[in-house]
C-alpha atoms as a PDB file:
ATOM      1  CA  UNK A   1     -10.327   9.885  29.995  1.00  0.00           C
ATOM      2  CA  UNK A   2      -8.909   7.588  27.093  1.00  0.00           C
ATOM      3  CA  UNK A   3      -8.708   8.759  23.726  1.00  0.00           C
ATOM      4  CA  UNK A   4     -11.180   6.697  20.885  1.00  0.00           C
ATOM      5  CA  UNK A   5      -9.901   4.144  19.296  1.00  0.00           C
ATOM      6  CA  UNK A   6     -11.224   5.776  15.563  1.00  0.00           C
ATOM      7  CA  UNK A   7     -12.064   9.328  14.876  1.00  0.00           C
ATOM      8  CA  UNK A   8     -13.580  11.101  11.369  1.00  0.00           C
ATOM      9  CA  UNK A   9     -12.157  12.276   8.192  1.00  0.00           C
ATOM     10  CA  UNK A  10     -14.287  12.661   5.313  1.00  0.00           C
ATOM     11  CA  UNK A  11     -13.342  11.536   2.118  1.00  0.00           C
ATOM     12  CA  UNK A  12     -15.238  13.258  -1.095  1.00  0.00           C
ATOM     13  CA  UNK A  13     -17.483  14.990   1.309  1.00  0.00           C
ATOM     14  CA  UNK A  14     -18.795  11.903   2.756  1.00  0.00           C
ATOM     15  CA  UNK A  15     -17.599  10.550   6.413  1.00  0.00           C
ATOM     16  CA  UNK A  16     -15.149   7.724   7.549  1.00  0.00           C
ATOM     17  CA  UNK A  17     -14.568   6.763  10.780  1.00  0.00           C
ATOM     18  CA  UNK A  18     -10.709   4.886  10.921  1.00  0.00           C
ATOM     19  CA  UNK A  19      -8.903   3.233  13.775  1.00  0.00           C
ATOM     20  CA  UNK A  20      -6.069   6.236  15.234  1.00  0.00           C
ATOM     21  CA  UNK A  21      -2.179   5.250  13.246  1.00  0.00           C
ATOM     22  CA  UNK A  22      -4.900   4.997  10.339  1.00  0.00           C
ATOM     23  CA  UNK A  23      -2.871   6.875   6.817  1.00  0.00           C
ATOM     24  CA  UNK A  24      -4.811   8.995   4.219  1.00  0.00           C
ATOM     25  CA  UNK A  25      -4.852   5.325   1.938  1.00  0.00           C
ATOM     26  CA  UNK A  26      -6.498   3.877   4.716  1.00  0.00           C
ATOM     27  CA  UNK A  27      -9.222   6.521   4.883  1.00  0.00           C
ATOM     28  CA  UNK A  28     -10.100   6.221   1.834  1.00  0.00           C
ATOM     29  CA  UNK A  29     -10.355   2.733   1.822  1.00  0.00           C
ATOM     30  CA  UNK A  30     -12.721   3.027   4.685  1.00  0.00           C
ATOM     31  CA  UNK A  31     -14.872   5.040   2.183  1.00  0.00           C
ATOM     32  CA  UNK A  32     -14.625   3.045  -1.141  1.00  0.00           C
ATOM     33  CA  UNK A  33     -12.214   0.055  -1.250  1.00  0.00           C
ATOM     34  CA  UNK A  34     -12.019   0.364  -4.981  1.00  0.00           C
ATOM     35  CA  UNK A  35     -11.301   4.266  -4.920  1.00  0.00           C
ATOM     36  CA  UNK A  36      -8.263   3.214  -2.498  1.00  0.00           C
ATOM     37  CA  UNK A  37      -7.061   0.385  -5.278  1.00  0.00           C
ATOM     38  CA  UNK A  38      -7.135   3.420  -7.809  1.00  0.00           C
ATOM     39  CA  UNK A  39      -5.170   5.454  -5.557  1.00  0.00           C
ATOM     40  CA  UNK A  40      -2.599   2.554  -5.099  1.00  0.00           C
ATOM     41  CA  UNK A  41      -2.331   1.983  -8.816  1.00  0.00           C
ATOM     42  CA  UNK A  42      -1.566   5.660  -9.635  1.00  0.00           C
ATOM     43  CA  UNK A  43      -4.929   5.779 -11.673  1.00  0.00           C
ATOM     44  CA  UNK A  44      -6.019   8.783  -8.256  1.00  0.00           C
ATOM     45  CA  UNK A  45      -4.539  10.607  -6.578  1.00  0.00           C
ATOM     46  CA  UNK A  46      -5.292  12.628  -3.030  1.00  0.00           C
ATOM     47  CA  UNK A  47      -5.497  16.078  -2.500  1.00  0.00           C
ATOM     48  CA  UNK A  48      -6.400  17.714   0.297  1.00  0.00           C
ATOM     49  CA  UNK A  49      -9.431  20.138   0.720  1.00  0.00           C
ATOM     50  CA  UNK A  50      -7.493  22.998  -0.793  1.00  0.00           C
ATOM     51  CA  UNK A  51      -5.970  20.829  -4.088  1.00  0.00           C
ATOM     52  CA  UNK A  52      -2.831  20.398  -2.377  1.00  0.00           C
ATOM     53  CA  UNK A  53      -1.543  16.815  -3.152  1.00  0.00           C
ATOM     54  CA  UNK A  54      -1.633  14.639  -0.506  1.00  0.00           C
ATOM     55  CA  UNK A  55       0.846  11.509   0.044  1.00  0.00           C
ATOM     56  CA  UNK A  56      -1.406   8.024   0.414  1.00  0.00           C
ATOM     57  CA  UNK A  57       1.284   7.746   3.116  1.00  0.00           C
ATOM     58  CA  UNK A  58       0.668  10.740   5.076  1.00  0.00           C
ATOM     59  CA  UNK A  59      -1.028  10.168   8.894  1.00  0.00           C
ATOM     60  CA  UNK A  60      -4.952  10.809   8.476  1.00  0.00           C
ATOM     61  CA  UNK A  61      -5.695  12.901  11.496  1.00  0.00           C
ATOM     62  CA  UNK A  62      -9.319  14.141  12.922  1.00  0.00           C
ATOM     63  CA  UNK A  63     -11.372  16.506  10.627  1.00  0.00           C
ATOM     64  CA  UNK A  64      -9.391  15.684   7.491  1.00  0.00           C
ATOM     65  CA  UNK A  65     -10.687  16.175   4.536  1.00  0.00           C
ATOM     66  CA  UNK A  66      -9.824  14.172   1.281  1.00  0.00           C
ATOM     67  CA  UNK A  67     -10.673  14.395  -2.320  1.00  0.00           C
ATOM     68  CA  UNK A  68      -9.902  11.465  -5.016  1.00  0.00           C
ATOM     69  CA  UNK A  69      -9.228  13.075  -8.006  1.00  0.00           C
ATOM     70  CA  UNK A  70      -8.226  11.476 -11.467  1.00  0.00           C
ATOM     71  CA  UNK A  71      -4.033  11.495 -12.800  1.00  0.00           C
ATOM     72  CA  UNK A  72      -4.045  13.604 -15.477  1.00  0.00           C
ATOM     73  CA  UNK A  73      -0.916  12.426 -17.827  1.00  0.00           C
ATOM     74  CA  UNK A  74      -0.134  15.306 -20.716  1.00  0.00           C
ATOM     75  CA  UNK A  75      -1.229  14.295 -24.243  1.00  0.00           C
ATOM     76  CA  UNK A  76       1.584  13.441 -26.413  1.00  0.00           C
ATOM     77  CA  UNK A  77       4.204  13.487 -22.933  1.00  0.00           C
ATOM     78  CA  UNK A  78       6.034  10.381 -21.714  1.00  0.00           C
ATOM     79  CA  UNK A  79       4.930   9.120 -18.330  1.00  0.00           C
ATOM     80  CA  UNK A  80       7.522   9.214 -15.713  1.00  0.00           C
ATOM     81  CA  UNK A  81      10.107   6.597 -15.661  1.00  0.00           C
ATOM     82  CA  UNK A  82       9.991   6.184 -20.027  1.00  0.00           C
ATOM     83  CA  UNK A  83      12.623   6.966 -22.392  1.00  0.00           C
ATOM     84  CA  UNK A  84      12.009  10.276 -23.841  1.00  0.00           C
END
């Protein structure tokens, strides 16, 4: 018996089916292509079903679920990367 060529994650409760090799970006951009363009920009970012941050990197696997949650940048902080 082969193994399938996709398998399901869900992303904000809702399912995806994406090809195996497939990374947590790619998930979500099997859900919502624009969700996955805020995740690339650093306007989201992915955390796992517990909250745990989650790299857009990381290998999706089977069952795995993902949540798109807003950056939240501290009022009156510098971003990373700017002159303090």
């Amino acid at each position: 018996m082969t193994a399938p060529d996709t398998f399901r994650v869900f992303v904000n409760e809702r399912p995806a089916d994406v090809p195996r090799g497939a990374s947590a970006l790619d998930a979500v951009r099997a859900f919502d292509a624009a969700l996955a363009d805020g995740v690339a920009a650093g306007d989201r970012a992915l955390t796992d079903s517990r909250g745990l941050p989650v790299e857009a990197t990381a290998s999706a696997y089977a069952g795995a679920i993902y949540r798109v949650v807003a950056v939240r940048r501290g009022a009156g902080l510098p971003d990373a990367g700017d002159d303090a």
